[in-house]
C-alpha atoms as a PDB file:
ATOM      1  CA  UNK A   1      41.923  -8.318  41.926  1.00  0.00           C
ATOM      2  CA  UNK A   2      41.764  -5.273  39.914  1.00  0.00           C
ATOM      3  CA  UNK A   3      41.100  -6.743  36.886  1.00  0.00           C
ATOM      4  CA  UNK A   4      37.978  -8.875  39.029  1.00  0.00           C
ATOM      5  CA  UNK A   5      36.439  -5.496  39.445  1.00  0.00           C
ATOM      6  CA  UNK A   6      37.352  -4.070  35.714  1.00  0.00           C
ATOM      7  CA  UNK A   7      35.077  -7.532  34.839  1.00  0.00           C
ATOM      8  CA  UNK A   8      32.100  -6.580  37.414  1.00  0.00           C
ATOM      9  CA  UNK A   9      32.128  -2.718  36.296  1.00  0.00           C
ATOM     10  CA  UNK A  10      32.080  -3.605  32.493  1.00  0.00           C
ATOM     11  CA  UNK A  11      29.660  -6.430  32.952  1.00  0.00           C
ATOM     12  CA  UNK A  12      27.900  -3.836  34.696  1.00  0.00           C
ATOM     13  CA  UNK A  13      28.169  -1.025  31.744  1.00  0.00           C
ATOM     14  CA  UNK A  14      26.992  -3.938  29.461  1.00  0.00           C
ATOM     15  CA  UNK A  15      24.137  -4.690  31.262  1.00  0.00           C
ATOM     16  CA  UNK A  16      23.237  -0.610  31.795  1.00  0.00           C
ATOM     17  CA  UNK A  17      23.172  -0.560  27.868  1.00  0.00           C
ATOM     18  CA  UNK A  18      21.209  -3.607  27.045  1.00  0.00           C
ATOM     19  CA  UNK A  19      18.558  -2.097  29.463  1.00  0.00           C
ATOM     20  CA  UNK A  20      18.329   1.033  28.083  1.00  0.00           C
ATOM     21  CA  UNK A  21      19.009  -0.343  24.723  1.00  0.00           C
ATOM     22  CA  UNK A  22      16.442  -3.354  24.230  1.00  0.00           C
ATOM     23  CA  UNK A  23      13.328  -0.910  25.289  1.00  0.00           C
ATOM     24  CA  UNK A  24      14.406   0.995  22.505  1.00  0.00           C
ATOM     25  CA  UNK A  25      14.364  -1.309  19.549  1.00  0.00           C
ATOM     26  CA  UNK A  26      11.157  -3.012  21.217  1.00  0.00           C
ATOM     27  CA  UNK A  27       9.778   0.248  20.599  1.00  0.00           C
ATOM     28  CA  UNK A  28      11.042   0.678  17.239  1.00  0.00           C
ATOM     29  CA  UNK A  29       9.684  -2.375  16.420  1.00  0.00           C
ATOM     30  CA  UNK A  30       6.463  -1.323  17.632  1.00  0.00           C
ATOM     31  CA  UNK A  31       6.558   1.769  15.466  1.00  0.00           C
ATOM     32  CA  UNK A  32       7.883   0.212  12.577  1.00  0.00           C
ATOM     33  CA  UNK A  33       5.424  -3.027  12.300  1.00  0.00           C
ATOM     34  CA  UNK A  34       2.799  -1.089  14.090  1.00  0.00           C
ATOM     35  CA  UNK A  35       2.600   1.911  11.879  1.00  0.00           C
ATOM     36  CA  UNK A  36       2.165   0.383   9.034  1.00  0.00           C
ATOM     37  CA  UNK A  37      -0.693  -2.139  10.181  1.00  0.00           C
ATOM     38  CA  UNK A  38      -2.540   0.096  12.586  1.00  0.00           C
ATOM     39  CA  UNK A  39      -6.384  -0.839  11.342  1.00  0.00           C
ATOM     40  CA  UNK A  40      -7.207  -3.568  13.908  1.00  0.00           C
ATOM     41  CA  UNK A  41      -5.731  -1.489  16.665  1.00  0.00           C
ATOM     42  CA  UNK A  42      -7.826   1.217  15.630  1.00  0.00           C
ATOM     43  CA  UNK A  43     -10.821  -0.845  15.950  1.00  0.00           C
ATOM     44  CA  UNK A  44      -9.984  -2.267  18.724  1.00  0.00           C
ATOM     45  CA  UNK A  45     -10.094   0.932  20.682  1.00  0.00           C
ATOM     46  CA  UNK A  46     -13.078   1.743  19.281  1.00  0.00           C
ATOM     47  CA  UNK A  47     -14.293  -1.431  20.837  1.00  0.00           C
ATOM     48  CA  UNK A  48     -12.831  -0.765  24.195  1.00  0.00           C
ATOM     49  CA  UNK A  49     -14.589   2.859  24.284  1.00  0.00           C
ATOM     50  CA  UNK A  50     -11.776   4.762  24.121  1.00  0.00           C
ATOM     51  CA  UNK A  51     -12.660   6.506  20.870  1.00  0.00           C
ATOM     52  CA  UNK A  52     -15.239   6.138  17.734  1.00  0.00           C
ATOM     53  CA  UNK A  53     -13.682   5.188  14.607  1.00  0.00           C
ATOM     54  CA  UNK A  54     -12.661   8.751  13.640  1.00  0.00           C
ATOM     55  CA  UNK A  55     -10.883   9.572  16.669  1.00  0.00           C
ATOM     56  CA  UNK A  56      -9.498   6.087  17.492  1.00  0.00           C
ATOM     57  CA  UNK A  57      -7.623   6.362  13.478  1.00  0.00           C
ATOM     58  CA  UNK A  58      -5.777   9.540  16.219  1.00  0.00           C
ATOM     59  CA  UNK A  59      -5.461   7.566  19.352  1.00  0.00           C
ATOM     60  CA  UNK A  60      -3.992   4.892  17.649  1.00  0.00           C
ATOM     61  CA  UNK A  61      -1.243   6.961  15.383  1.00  0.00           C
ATOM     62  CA  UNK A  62      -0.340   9.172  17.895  1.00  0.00           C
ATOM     63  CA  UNK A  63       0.561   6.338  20.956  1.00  0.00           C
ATOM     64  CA  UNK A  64       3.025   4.414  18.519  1.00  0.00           C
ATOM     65  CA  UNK A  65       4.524   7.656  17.184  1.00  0.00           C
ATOM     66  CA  UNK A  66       5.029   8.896  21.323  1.00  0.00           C
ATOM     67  CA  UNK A  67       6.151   5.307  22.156  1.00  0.00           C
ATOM     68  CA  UNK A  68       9.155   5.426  19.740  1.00  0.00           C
ATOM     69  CA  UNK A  69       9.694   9.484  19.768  1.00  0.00           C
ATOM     70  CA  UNK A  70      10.050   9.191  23.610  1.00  0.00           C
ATOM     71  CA  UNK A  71      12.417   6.237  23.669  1.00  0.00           C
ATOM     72  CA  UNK A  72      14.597   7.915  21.254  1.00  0.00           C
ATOM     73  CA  UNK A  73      14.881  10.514  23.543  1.00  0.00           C
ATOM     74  CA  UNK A  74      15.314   8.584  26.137  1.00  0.00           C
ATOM     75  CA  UNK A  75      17.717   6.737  24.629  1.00  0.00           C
ATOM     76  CA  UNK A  76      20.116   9.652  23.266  1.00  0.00           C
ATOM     77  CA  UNK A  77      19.416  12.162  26.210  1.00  0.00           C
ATOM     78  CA  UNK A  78      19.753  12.566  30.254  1.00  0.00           C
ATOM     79  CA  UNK A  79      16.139  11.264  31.205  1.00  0.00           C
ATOM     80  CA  UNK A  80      13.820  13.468  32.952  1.00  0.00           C
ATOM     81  CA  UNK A  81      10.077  13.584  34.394  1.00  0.00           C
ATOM     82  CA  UNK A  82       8.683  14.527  31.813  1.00  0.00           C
ATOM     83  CA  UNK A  83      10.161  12.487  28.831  1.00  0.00           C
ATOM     84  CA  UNK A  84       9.618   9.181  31.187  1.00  0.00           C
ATOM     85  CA  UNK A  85       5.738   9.734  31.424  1.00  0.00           C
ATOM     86  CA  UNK A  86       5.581  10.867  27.656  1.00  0.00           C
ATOM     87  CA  UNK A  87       6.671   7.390  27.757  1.00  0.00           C
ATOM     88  CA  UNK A  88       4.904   5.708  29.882  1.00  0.00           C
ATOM     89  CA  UNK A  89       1.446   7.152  28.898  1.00  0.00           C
ATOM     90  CA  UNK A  90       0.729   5.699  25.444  1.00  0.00           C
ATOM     91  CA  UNK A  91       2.378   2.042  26.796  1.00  0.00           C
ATOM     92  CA  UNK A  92      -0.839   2.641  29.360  1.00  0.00           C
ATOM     93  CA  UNK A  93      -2.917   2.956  26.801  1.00  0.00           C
ATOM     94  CA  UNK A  94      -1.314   0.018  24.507  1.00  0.00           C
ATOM     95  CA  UNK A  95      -1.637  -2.070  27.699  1.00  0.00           C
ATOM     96  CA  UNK A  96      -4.999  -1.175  28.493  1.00  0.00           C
ATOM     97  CA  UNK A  97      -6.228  -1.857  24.915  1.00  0.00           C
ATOM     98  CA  UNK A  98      -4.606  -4.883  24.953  1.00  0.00           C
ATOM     99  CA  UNK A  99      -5.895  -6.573  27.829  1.00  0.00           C
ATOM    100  CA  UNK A 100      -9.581  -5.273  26.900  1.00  0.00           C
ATOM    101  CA  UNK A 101      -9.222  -7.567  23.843  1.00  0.00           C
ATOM    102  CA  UNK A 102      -7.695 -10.466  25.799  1.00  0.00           C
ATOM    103  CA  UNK A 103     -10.379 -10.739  28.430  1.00  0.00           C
ATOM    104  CA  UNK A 104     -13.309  -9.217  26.022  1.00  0.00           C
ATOM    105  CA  UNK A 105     -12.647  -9.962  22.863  1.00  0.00           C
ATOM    106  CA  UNK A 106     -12.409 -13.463  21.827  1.00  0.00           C
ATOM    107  CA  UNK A 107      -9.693 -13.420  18.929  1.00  0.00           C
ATOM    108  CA  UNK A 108      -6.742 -15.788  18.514  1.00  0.00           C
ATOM    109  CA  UNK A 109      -3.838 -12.834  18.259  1.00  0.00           C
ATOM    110  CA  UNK A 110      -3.268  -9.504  19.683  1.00  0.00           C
ATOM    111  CA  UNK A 111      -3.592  -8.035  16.456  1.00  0.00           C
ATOM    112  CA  UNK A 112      -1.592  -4.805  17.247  1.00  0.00           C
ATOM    113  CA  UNK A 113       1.036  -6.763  18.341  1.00  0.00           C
ATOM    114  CA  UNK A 114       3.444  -7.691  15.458  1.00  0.00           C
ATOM    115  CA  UNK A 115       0.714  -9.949  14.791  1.00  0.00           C
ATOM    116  CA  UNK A 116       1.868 -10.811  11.037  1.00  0.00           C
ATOM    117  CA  UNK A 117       5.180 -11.486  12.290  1.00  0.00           C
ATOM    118  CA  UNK A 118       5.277 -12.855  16.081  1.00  0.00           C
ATOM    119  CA  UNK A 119       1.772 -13.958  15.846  1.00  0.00           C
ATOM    120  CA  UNK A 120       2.013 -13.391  19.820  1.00  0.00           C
ATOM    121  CA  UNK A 121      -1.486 -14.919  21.591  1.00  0.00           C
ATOM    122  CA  UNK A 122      -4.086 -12.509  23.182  1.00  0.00           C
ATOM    123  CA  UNK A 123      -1.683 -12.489  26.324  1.00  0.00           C
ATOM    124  CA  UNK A 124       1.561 -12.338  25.357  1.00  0.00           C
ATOM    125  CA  UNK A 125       1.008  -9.018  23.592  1.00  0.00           C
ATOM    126  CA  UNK A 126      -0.141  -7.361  27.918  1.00  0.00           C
ATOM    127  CA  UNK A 127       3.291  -8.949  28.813  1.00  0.00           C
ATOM    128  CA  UNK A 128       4.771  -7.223  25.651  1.00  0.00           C
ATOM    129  CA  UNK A 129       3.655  -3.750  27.479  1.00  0.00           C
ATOM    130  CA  UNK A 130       4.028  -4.712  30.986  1.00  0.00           C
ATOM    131  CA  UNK A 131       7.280  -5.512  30.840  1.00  0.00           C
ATOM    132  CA  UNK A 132       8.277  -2.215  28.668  1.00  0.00           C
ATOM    133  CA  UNK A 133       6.292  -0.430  31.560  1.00  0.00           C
ATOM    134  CA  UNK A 134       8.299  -2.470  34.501  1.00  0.00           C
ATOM    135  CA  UNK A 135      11.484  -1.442  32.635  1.00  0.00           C
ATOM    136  CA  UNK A 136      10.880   2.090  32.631  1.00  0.00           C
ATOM    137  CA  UNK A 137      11.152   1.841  36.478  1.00  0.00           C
ATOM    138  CA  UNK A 138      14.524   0.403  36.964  1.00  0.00           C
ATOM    139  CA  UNK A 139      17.190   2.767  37.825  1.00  0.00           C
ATOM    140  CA  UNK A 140      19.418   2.178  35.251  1.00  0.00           C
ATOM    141  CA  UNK A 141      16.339   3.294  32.787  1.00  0.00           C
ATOM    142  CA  UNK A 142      16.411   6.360  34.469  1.00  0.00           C
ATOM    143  CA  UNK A 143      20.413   7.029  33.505  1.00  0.00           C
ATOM    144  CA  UNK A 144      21.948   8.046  30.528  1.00  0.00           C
ATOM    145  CA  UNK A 145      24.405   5.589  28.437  1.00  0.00           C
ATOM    146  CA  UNK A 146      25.654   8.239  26.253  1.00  0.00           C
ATOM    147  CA  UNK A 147      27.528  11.546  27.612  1.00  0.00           C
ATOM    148  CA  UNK A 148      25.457  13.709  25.568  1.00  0.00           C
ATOM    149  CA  UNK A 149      22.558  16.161  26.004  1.00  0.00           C
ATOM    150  CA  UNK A 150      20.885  17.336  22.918  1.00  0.00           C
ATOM    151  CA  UNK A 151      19.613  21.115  22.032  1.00  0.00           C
ATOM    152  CA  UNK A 152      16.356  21.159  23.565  1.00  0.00           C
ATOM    153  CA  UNK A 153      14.526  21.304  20.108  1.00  0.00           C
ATOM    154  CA  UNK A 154      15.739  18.367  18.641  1.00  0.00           C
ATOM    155  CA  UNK A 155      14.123  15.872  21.463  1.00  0.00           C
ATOM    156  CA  UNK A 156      10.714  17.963  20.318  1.00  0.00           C
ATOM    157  CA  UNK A 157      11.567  17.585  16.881  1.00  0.00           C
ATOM    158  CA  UNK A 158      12.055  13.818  17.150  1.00  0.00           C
ATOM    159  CA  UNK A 159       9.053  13.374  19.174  1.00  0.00           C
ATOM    160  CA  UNK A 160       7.187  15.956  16.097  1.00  0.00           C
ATOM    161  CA  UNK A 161       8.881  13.561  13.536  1.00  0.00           C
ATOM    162  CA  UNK A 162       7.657  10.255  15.384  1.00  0.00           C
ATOM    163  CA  UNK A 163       3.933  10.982  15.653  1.00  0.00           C
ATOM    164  CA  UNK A 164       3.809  12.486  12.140  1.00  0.00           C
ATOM    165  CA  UNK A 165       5.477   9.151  10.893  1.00  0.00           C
ATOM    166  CA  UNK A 166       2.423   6.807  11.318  1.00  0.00           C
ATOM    167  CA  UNK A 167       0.375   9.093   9.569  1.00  0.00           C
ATOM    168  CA  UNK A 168       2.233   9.470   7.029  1.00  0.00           C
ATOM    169  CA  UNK A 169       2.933   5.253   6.316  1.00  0.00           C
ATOM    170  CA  UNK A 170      -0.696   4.737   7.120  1.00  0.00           C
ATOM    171  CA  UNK A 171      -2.986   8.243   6.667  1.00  0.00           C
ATOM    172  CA  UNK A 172      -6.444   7.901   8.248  1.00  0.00           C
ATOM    173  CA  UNK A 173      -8.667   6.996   4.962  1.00  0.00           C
ATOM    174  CA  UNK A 174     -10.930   9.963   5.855  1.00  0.00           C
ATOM    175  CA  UNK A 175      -8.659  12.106   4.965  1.00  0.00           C
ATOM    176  CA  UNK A 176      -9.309  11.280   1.688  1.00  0.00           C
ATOM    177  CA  UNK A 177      -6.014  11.833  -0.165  1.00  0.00           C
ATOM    178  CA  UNK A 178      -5.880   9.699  -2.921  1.00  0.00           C
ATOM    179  CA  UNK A 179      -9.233  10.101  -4.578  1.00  0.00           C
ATOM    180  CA  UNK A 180     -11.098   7.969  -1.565  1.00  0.00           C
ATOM    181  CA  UNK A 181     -14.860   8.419  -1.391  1.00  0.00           C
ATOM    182  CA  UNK A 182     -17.253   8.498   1.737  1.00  0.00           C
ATOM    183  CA  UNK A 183     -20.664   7.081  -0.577  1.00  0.00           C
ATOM    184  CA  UNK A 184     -21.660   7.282  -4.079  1.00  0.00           C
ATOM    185  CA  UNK A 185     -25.112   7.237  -5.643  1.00  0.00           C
ATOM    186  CA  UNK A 186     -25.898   3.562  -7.409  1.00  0.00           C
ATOM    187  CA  UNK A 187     -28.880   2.237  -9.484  1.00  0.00           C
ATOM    188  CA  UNK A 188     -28.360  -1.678  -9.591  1.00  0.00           C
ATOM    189  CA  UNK A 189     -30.962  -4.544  -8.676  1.00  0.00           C
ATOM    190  CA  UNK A 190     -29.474  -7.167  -6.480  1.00  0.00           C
ATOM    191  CA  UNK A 191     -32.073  -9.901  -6.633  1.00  0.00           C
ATOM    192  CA  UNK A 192     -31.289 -11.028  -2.585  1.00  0.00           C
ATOM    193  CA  UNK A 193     -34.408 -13.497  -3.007  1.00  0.00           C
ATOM    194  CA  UNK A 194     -32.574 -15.340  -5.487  1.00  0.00           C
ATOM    195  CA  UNK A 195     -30.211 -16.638  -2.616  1.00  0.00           C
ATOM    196  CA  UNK A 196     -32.859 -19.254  -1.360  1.00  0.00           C
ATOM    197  CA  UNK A 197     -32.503 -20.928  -4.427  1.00  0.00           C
ATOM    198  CA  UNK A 198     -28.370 -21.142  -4.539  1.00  0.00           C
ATOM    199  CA  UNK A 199     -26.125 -23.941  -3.490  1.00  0.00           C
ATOM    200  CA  UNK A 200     -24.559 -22.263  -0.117  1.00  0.00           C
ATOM    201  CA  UNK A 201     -20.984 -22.558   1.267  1.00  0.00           C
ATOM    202  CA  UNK A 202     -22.461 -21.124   4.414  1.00  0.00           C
ATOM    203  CA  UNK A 203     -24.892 -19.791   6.121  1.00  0.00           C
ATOM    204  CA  UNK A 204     -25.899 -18.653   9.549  1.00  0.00           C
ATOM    205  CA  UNK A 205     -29.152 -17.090   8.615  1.00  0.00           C
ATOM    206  CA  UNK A 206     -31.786 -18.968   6.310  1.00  0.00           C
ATOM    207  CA  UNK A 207     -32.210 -16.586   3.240  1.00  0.00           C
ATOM    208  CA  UNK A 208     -36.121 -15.982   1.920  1.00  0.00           C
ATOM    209  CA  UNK A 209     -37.840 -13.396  -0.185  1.00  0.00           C
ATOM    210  CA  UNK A 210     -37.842 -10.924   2.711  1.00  0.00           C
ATOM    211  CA  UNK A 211     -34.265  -9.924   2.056  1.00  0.00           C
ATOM    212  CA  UNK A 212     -35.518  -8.121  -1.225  1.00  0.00           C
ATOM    213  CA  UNK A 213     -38.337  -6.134   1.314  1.00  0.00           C
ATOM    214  CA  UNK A 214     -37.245  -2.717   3.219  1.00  0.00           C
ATOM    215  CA  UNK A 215     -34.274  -1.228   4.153  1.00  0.00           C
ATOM    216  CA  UNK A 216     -30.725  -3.821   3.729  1.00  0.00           C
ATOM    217  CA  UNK A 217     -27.264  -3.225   4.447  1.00  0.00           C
ATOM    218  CA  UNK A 218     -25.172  -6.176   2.342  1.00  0.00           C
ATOM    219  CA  UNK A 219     -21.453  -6.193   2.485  1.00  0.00           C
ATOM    220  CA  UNK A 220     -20.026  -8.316  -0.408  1.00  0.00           C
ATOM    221  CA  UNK A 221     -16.313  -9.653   1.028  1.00  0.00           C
ATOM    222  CA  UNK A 222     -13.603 -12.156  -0.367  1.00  0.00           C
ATOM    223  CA  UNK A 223     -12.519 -14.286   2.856  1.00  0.00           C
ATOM    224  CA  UNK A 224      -8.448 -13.798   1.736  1.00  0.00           C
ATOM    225  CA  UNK A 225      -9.004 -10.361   0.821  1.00  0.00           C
ATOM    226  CA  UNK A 226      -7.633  -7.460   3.764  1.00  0.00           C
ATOM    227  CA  UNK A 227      -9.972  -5.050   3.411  1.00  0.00           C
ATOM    228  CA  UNK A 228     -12.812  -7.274   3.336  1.00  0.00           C
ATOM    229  CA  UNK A 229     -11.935  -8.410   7.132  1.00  0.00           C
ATOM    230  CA  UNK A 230     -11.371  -4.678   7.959  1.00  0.00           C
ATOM    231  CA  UNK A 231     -15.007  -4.359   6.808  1.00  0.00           C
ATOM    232  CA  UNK A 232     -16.664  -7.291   8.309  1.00  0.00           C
ATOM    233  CA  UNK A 233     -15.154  -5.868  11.399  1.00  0.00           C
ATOM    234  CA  UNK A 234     -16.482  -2.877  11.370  1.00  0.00           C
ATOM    235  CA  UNK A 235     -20.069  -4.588  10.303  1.00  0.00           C
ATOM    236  CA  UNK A 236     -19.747  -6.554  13.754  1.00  0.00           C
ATOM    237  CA  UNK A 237     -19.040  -3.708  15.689  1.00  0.00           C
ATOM    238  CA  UNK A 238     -22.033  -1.574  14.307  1.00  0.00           C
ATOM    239  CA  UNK A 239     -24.092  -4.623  14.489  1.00  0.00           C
ATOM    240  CA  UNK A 240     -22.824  -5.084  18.132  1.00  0.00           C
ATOM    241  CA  UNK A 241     -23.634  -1.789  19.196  1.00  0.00           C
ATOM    242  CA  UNK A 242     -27.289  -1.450  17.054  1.00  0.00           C
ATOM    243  CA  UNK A 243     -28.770  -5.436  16.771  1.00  0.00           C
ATOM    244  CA  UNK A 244     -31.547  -3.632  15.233  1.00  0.00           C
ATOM    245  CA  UNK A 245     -29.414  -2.437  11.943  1.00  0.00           C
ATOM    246  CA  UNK A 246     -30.766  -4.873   9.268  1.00  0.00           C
ATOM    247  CA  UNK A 247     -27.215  -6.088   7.196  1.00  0.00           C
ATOM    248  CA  UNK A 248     -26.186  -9.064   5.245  1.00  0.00           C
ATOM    249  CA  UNK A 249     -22.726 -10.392   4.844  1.00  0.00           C
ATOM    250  CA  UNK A 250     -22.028 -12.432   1.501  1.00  0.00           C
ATOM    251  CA  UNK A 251     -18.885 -13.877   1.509  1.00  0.00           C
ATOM    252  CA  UNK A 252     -17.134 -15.735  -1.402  1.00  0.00           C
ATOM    253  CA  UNK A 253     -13.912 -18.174  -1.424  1.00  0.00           C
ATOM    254  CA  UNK A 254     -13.086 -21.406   0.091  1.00  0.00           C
ATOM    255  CA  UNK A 255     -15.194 -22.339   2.329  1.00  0.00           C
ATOM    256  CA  UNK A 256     -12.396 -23.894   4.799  1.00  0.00           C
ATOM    257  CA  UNK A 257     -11.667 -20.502   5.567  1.00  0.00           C
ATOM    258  CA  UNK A 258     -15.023 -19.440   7.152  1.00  0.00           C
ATOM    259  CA  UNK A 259     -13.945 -19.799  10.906  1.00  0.00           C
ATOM    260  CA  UNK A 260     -10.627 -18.286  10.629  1.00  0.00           C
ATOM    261  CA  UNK A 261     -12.498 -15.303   9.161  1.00  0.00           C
ATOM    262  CA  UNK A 262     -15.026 -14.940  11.851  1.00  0.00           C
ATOM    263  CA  UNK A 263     -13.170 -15.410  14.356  1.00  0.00           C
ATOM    264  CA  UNK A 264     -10.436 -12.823  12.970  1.00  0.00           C
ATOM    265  CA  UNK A 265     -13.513 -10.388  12.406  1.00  0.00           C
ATOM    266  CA  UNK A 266     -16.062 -11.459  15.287  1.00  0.00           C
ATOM    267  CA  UNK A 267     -18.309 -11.128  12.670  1.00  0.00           C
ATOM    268  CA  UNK A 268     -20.221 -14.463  13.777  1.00  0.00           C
ATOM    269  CA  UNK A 269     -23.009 -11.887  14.730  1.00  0.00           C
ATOM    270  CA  UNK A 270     -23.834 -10.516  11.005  1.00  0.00           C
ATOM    271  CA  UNK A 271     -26.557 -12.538   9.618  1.00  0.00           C
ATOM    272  CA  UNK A 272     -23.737 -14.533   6.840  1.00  0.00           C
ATOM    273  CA  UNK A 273     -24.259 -16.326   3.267  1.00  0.00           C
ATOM    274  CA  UNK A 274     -21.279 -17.673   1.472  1.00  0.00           C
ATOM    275  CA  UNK A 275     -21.419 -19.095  -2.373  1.00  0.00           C
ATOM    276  CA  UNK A 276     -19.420 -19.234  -5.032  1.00  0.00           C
ATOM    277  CA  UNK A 277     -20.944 -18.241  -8.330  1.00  0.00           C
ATOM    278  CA  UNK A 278     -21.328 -15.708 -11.190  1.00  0.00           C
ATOM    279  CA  UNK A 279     -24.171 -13.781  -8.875  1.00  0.00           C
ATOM    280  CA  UNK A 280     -21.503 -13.024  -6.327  1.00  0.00           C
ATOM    281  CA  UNK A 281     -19.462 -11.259  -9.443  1.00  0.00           C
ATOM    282  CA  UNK A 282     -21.994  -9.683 -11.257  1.00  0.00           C
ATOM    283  CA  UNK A 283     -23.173  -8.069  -8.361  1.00  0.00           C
ATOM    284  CA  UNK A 284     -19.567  -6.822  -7.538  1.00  0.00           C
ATOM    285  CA  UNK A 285     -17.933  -6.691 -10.899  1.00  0.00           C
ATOM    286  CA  UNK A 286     -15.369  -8.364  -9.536  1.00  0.00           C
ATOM    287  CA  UNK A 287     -13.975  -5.603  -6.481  1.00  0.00           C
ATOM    288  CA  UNK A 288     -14.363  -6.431  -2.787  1.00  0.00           C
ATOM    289  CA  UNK A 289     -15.220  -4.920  -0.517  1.00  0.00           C
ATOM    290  CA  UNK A 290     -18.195  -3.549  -2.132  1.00  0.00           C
ATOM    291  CA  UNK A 291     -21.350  -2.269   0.509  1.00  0.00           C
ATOM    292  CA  UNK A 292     -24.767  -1.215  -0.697  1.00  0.00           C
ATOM    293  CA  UNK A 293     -27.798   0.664   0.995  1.00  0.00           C
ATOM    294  CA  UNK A 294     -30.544  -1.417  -0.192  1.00  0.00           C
ATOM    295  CA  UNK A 295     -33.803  -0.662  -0.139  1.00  0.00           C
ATOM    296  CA  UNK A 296     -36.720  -3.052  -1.871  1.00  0.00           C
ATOM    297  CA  UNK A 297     -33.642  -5.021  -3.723  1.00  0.00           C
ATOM    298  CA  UNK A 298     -32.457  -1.874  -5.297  1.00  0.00           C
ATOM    299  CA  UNK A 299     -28.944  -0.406  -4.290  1.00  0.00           C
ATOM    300  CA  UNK A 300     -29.285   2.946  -4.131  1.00  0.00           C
ATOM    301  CA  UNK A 301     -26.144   3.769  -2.249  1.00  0.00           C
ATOM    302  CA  UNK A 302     -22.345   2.454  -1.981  1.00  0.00           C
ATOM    303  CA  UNK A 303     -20.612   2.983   0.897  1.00  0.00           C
ATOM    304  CA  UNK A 304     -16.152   2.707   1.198  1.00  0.00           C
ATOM    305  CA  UNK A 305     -15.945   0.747   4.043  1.00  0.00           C
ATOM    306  CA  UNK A 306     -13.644   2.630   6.139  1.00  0.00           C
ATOM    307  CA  UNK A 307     -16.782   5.620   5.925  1.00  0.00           C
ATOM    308  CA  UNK A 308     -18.671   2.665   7.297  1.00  0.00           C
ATOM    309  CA  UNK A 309     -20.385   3.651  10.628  1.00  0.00           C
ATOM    310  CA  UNK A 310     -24.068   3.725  12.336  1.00  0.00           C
ATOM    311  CA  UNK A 311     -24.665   7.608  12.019  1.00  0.00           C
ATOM    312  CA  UNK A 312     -23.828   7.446   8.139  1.00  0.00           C
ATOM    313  CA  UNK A 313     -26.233   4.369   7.920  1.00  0.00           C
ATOM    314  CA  UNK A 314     -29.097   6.181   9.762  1.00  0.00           C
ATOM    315  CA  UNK A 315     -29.330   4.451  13.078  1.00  0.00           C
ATOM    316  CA  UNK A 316     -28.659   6.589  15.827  1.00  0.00           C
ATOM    317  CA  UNK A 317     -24.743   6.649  16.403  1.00  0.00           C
END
């Protein structure tokens, strides 16, 4: 009989650990795949309105740093209050993020979800938080597994070390560490009413002569290229929020790749060419992502794409 109840208490312990235990790697893994591929999540918040794109580069770095610094701690230390809502908090805002792009945002993956691993759909990345969020509920969450209470620094310093991390895998590109750029002065004629007379991939828009008249935002992208679809994001958010901002999108590549692009970068709503020819690389020299101010078919200005946004491009922000 005794050895009955030895089975139920260590069954028991088993189960205590695996509670506290899976919660913590989820949340590793979180940090881990999350940290370094935070872009999409950054614009994503920016989409939801919970920051513009400098502040949601913060919002973004700082909830998967918390998320793993405070299950850590959780994990290692007698839970308390306070360490259980430093917790909870940023898997709020994960959640609510997440379920703004499933029921908003028409894409095919939660793309802050371990996206190039699990590939999880729009809702199975919600259940992802939900059900990190239910767990931090149960009793046995609430419990220690280990006999040990840490110096009260060293739960601050792994939170400190945890927030830190994700700028450190993936700085915010305005920081400009590494020799980035905001704009830079150009003198190059694009000749845009040439592209009525090319063979087109693509096109949403019908090309004419009036694309070498007035003011012209056109964003050269490869469709296969990463920062190009961090950039033709960005162009459909701006373009979202002012319809009046006059852009182009040329895109180059194969051409079976067009939807899987848009619908990765909802940028169905940025008047689009597509071709393949030696226009597309003279005009770029090759590099992609490459943005011009254009005024009268002369780009004066070229803008990095993460600098992207409406105040810089003289709308009203």
């Amino acid at each position: 009989m005794s050895g009955f109840f030895y089975a139920i208490s260590s069954s028991l312990k088993t189960l205590h650990f695996l509670l506290k235990l899976l919660p913590a790697l989820v949340s590793g893994a979180v940090f881990f795949w999350g940290a370094d591929n935070i872009d999409f999540f950054d614009y994503t918040i920016n989409e939801s309105g919970l920051g513009g794109f400098v502040l949601s580069t913060y919002v973004s770095r700082v909830a998967v740093g918390m998320v793993f610094g405070s299950a850590l701690v959780l994990l290692f230390n007698q839970p308390s209050r306070l360490w259980l809502w430093l917790y909870r908090i940023p898997l709020f805002i994960l959640l609510y993020v997440a379920l703004y792009q499933a029921i908003w945002i028409p894409l095919e993956r939660c793309y802050f979800c371990f996206w190039e691993v699990f590939e999880f759909s729009p809702w199975q990345g919600p259940l992802v938080w939900m059900t990190l969020l239910a767990w931090s509920w149960l009793p046995t969450y609430q419990t220690s597994i280990f006999k040990v209470r840490l110096p009260k620094v060293v739960p601050a310093l792994l939170l400190l070390i945890s927030i830190s991390t994700p700028f450190i895998l993936n700085y915010p590109a305005h920081w400009m560490i590494y020799g980035e750029y905001v704009s830079r002065p150009v003198n190059k004629t694009l000749q845009l009413d040439s592209l009525q007379h090319f063979e087109l991939q693509y096109q949403n828009m019908k090309p004419d002569a009036s694309l070498s008249k007035g003011e012209l935002l056109v964003c050269f992208s490869s469709l296969t290229c990463p920062y190009c679809t961090r950039a033709a994001y960005k162009l459909h958010l701006i373009k979202k929020a002012h319809p009046e901002l006059r852009c182009l999108l040329v895109l180059t590549g194969d051409a079976k790749l067009i939807q899987a692009f848009q619908r990765k970068t909802q940028s169905a709503n940025v008047p689009t060419v597509m071709l393949n020819n030696n226009w597309f690389h003279r005009a770029t020299g090759g590099s992609v992502p490459q943005i011009f101010r254009v005024k009268n078919d002369l780009a004066y200005e070229k803008v990095s794409y993460w600098a992207l946004d409406a105040e810089h491009l003289g709308t009203n922000p």
